[in-house]
Protein backbone atom coordinates (compact mmCIF):
# COMPACT_ATOMS: atom_id res chain seq x y z
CA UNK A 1 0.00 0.00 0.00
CA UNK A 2 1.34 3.45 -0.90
CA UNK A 3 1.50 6.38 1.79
CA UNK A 4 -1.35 8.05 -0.51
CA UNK A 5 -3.33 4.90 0.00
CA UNK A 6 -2.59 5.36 3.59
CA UNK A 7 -3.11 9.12 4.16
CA UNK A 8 -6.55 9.02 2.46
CA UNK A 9 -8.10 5.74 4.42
CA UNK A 10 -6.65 7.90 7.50
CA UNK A 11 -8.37 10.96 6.22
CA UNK A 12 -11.96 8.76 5.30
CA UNK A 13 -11.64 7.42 8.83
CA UNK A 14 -11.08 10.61 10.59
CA UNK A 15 -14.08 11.58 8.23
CA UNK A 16 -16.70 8.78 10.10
CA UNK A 17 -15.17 9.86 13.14
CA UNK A 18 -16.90 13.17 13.06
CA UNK A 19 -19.99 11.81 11.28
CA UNK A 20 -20.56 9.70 13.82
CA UNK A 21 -19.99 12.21 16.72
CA UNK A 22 -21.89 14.35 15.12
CA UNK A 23 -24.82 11.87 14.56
CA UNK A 24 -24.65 11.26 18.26
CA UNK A 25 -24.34 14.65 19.22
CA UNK A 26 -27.78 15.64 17.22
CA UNK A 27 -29.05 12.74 18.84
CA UNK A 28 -28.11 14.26 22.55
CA UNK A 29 -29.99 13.54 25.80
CA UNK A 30 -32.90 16.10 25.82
CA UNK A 31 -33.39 17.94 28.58
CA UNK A 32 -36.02 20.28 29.55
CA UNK A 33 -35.05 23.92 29.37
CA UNK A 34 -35.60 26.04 32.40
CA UNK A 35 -35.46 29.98 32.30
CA UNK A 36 -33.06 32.13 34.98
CA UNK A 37 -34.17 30.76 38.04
CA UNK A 38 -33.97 35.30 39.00
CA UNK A 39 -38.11 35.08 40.11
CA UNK A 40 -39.47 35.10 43.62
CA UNK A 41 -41.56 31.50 44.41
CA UNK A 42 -45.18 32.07 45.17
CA UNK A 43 -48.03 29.60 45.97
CA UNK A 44 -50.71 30.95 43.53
CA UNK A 45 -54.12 28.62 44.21
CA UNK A 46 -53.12 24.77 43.40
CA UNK A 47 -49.82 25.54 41.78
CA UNK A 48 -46.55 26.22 43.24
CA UNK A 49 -44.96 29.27 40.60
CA UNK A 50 -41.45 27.87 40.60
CA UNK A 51 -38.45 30.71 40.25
CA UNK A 52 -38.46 30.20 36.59
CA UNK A 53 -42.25 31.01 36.36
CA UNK A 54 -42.80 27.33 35.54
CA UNK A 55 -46.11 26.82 36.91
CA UNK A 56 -46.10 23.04 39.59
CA UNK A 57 -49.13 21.88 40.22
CA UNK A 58 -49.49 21.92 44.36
CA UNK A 59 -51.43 19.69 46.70
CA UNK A 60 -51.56 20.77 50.14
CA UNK A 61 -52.92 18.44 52.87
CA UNK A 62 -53.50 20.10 56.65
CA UNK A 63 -55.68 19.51 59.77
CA UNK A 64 -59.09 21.26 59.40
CA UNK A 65 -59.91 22.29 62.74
CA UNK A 66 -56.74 22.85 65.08
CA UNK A 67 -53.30 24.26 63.29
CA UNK A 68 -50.82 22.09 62.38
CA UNK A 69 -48.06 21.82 64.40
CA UNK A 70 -45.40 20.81 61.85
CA UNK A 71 -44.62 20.79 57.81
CA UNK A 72 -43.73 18.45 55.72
CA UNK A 73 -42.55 18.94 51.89
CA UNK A 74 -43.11 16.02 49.85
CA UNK A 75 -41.34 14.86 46.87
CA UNK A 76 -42.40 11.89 45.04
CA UNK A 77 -40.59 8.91 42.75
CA UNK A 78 -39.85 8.76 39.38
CA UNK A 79 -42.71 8.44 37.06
CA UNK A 80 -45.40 9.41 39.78
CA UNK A 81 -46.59 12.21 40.99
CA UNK A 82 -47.70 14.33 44.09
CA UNK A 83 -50.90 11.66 44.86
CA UNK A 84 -48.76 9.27 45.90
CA UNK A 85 -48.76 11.08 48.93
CA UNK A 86 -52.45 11.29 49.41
CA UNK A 87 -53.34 8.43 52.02
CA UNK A 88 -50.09 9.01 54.15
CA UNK A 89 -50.52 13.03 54.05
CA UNK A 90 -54.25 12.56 55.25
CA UNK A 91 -52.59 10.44 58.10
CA UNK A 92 -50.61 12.84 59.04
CA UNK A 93 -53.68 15.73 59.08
CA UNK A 94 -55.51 13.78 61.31
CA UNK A 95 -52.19 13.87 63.59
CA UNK A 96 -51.79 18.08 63.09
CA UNK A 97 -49.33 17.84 60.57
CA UNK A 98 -49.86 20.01 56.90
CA UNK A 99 -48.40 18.39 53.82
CA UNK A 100 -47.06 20.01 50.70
CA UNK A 101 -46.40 18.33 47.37
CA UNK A 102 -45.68 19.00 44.01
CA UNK A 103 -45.55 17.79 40.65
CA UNK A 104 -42.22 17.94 39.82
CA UNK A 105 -41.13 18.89 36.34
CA UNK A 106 -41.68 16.34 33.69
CA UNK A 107 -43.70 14.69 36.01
CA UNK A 108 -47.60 14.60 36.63
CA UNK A 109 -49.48 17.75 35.37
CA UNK A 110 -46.23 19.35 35.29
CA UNK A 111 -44.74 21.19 32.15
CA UNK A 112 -43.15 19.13 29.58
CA UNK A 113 -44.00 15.90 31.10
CA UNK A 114 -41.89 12.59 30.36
CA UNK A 115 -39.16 14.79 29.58
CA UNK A 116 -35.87 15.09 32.48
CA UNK A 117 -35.33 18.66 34.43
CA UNK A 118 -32.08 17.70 35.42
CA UNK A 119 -31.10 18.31 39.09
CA UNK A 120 -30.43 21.87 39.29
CA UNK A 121 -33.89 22.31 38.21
CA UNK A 122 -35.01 19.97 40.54
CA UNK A 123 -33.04 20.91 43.76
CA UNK A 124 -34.55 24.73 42.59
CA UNK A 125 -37.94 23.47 42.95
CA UNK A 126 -37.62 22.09 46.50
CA UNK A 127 -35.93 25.34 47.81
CA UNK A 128 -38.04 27.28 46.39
CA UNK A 129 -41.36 25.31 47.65
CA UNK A 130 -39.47 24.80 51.32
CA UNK A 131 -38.76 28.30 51.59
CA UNK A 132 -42.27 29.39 50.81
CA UNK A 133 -43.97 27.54 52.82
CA UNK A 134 -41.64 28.26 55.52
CA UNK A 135 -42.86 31.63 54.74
CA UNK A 136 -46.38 30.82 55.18
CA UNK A 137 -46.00 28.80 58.86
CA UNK A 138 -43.60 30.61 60.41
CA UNK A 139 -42.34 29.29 63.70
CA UNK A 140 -43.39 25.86 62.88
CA UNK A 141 -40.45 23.06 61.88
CA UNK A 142 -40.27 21.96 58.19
CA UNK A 143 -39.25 18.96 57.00
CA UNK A 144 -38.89 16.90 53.57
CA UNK A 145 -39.93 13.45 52.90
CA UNK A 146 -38.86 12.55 50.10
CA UNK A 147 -40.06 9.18 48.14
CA UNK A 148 -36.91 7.25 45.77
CA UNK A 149 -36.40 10.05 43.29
CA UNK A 150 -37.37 12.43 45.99
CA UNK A 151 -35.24 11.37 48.54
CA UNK A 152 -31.81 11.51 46.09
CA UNK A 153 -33.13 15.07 44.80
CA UNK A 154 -33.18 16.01 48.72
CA UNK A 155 -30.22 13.84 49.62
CA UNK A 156 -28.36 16.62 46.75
CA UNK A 157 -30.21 19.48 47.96
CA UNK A 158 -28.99 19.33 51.82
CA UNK A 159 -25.65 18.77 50.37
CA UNK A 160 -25.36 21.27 48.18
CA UNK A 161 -27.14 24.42 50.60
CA UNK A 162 -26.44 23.41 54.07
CA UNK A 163 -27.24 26.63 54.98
CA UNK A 164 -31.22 26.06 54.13
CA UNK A 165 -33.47 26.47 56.96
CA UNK A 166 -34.85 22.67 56.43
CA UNK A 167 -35.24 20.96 60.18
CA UNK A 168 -34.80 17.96 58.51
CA UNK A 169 -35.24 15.16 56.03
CA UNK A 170 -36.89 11.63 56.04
CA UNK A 171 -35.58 9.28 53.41
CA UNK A 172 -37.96 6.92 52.10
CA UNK A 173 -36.14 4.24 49.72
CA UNK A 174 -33.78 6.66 48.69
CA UNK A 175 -32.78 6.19 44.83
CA UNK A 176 -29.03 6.05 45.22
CA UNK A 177 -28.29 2.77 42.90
CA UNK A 178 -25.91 4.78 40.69
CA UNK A 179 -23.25 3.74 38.04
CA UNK A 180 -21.02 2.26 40.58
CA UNK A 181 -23.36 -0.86 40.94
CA UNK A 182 -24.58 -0.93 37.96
CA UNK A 183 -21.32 -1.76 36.57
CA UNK A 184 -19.22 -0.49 33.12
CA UNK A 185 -21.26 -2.77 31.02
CA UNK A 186 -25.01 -1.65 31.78
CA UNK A 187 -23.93 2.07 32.64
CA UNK A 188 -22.07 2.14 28.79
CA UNK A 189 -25.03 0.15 27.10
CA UNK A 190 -27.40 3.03 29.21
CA UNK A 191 -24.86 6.51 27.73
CA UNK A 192 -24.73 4.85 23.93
CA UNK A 193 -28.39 4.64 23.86
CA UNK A 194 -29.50 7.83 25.61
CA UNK A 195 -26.47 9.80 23.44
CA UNK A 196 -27.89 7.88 20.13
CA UNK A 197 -31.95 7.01 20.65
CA UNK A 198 -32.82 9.06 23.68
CA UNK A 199 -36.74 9.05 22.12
CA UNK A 200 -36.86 5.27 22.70
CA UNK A 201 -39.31 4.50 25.22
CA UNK A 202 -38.99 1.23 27.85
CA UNK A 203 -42.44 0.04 29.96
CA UNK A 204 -41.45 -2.09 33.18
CA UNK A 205 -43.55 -4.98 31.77
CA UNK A 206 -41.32 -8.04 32.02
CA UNK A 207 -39.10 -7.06 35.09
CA UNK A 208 -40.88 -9.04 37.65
CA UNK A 209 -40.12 -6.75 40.24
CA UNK A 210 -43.86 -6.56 43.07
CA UNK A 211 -42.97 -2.78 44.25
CA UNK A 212 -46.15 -3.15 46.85
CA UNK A 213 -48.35 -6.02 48.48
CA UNK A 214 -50.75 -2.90 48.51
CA UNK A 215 -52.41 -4.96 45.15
CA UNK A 216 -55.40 -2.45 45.01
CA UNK A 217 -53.28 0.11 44.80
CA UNK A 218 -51.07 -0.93 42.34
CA UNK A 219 -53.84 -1.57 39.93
CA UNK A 220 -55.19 2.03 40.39
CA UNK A 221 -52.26 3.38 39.49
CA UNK A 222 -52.13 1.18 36.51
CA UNK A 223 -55.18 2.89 35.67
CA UNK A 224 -53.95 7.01 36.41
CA UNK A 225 -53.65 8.05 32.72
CA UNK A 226 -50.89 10.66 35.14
CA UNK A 227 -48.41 7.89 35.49
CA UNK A 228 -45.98 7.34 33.12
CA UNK A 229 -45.69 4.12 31.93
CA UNK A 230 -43.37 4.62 28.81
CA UNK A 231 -40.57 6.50 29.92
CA UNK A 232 -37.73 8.08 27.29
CA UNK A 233 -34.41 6.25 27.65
CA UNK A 234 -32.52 9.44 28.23
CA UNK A 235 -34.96 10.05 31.29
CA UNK A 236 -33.45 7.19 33.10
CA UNK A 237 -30.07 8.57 32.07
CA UNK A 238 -31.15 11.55 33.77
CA UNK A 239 -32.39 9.37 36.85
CA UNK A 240 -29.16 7.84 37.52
CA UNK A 241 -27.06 11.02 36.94
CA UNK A 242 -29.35 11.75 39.95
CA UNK A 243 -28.71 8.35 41.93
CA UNK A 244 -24.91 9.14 41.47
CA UNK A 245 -24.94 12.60 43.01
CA UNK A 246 -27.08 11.43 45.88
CA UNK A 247 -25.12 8.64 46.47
CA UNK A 248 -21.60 10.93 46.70
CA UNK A 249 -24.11 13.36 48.71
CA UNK A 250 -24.75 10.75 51.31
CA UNK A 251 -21.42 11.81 53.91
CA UNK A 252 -21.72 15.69 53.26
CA UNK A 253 -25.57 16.39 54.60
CA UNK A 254 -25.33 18.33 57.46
CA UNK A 255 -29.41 18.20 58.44
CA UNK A 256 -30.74 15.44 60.68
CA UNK A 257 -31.94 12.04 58.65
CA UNK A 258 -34.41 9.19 59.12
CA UNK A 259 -33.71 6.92 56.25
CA UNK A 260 -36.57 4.01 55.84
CA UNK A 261 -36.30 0.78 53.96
CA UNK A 262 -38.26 -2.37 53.35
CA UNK A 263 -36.75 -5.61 53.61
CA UNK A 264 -38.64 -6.60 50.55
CA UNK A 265 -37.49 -3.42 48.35
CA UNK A 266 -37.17 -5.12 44.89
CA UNK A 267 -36.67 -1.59 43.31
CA UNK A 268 -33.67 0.09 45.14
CA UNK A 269 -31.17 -3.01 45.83
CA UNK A 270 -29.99 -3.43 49.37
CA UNK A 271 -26.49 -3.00 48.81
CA UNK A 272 -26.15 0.77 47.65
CA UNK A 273 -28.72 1.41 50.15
CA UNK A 274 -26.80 -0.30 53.06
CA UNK A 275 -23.56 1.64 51.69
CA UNK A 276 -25.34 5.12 52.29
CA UNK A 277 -26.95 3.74 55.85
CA UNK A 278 -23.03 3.07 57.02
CA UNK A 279 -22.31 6.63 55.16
CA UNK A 280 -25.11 8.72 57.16
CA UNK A 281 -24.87 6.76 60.05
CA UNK A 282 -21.67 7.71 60.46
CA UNK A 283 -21.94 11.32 60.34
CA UNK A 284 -24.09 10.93 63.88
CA UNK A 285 -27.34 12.67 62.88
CA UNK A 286 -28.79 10.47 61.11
CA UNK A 287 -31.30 7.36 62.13
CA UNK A 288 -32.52 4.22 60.24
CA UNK A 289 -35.34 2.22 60.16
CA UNK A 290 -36.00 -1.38 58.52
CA UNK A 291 -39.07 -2.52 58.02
CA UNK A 292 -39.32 -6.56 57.55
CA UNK A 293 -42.55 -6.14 55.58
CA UNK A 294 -41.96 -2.94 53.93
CA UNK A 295 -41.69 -3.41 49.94
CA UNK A 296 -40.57 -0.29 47.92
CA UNK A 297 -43.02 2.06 48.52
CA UNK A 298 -43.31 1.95 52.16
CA UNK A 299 -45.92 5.17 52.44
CA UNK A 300 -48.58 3.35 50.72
CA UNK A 301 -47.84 -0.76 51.60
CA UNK A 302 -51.06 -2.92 53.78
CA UNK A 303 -48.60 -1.99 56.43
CA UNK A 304 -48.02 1.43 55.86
CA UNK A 305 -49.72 3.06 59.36
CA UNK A 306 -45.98 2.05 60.85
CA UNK A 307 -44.23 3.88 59.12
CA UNK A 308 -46.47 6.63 59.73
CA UNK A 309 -46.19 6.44 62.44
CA UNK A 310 -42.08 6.78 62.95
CA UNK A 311 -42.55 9.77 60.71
CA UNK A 312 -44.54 11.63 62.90
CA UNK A 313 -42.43 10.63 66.17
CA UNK A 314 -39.50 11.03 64.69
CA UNK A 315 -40.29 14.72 62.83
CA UNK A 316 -42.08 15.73 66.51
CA UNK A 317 -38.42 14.44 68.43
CA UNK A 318 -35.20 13.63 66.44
CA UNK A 319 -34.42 11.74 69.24
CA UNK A 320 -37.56 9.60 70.34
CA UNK A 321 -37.83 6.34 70.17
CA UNK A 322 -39.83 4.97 66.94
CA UNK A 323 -42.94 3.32 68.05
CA UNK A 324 -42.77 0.43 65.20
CA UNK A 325 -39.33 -0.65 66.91
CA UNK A 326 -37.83 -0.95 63.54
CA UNK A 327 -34.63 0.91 64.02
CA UNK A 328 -33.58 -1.92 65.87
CA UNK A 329 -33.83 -4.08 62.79
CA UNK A 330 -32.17 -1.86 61.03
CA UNK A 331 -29.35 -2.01 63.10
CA UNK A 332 -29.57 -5.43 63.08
CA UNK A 333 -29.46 -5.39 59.29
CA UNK A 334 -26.50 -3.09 58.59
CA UNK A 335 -24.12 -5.93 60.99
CA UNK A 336 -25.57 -8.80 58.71
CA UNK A 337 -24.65 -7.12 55.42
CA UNK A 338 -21.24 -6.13 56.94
């Protein structure tokens, strides 16, 4: 072969080099586009107008007779929306407590839905709800319970602003099963496809994975046209960006924790969640609570009133002792997986 011969296959293949980056580049992750996040957040009837203008809708749940004594800002999981809150937020009513939720962006009745925010957007959104309704029951202690995708955006969020005036955060099956267990394999297969197809939609049929024994429950959802239920492969991209900065998060939050997990969580594996346990556990202000019969989504499981339960004792004193007893299982569970 003669140098020419040489020089112009290098030249052709330096060619579909660039075609090819630039095929994957027009096929980029795409990401919903937020404005300057410059705005003041206001509650304006059922929507919570975010700091961008983007308008979230709001559901607010609170005692009707006596005021509450407490706050609590809820985020849900991925693909849901601020209902899944409903029967544990009424609970908590009936108990004097006032629940806030919204639907966060791509998510629910929110703007752009099935689309990813990205965190900044999302962490902006729970500052900006937190600090209004601070705003609106002042003196009173406000927490965050946050649900899998909720917990890792407020697992980022304490992080990041320390300085926030949150009294703390529950945990409920945090979403912090991030690239580093899901190995080089699946987490390259996951960036080619979101970098090259990031329209292509995946459903959970086929996964076998029972996220509640609550069965009525699951088969209303089934039915909420508000569920998503084909979800863009560069939104779960976007999810475990997420997972991966709430998993490095874990050791810097400064705010008290009560991180919750069911024994029977087929969702969130127990290994990444055991990691952060040993991570905020070590910090000294955080507690843990296993529950033996608790599946992933502990708020709405048969068993659910437990948990409750531990929510409200623990959000009324940091340091009481949780009436289910399951922080002693949890303990019990963090020496078996060491």
């Amino acid at each position: 072969m003669t140098r020419p011969d040489r020089t112009a296959r290098r030249r052709w293949a330096a060619w579909g080099c660039l075609v090819a980056g630039l095929a994957l580049g027009a096929c980029a992750p795409r990401l919903q586009l937020s404005g300057p996040m410059t705005g003041e957040a206001r509650i304006i009837g059922e929507h919570l107008i975010a700091r961008d203008g983007a308008r979230l809708p709001l559901r607010r749940w609170g005692p009707e007779a006596n005021k509450p004594w407490a706050v609590l800002v809820a985020l849900h999981g991925f693909n849901d929306y601020s209902n899944a809150f409903d029967a544990a937020a009424r609970y908590w009513a009936k108990q004097g407590v006032v629940t806030y939720a919204i639907d966060q962006r791509g998510f629910g009745g929110a703007p752009e839905v099935g689309l990813w925010a990205g965190i900044d957007a999302m962490v902006a959104d729970l500052r900006a709800l937190a600090a209004t309704v601070r705003k609106r029951h002042p003196g009173l202690p406000v927490h965050v319970i946050g649900d899998s995708m909720g917990a890792a955006v407020a697992m980022v969020s304490l992080a990041r602003h320390p300085g926030d005036a949150i009294d703390g955060a529950v945990l409920v099956a945090p979403a912090v099963w991030g690239r580093r267990h899901l190995g080089a394999i699946k987490s390259g297969a996951l960036w080619l496809a979101a970098h090259s197809v990031p329209w292509l939609t995946l459903t959970p049929e086929g996964l076998d994975i029972q996220a509640s024994d609550n069965v009525a429950m699951l088969r209303a959802l089934g039915q909420d046209a508000a569920i998503i239920k084909e979800t863009r492969i560069d939104a779960i991209w976007g999810m475990v960006n997420l997972m991966d900065a709430a998993f490095a998060a874990a050791d810097k939050i400064e705010a008290p924790l009560l991180l919750l997990y069911g024994a029977k969580d087929e969702v969130i594996p127990k290994r990444p969640t055991a990691e952060v346990l040993d991570k905020v556990l070590a910090l000294g202000r955080a507690r843990a609570a296993y529950y033996a019969d608790g599946y992933h989504m502990l708020l709405r499981d048969l068993r659910a009133e437990a948990v409750l339960g531990d929510v409200l004792a623990w959000i009324k004193d940091h340091r009481a002792a949780l009436p289910s007893g399951a922080e002693a299982r949890a303990r019990e569970w963090l020496e078996k997986a060491d």
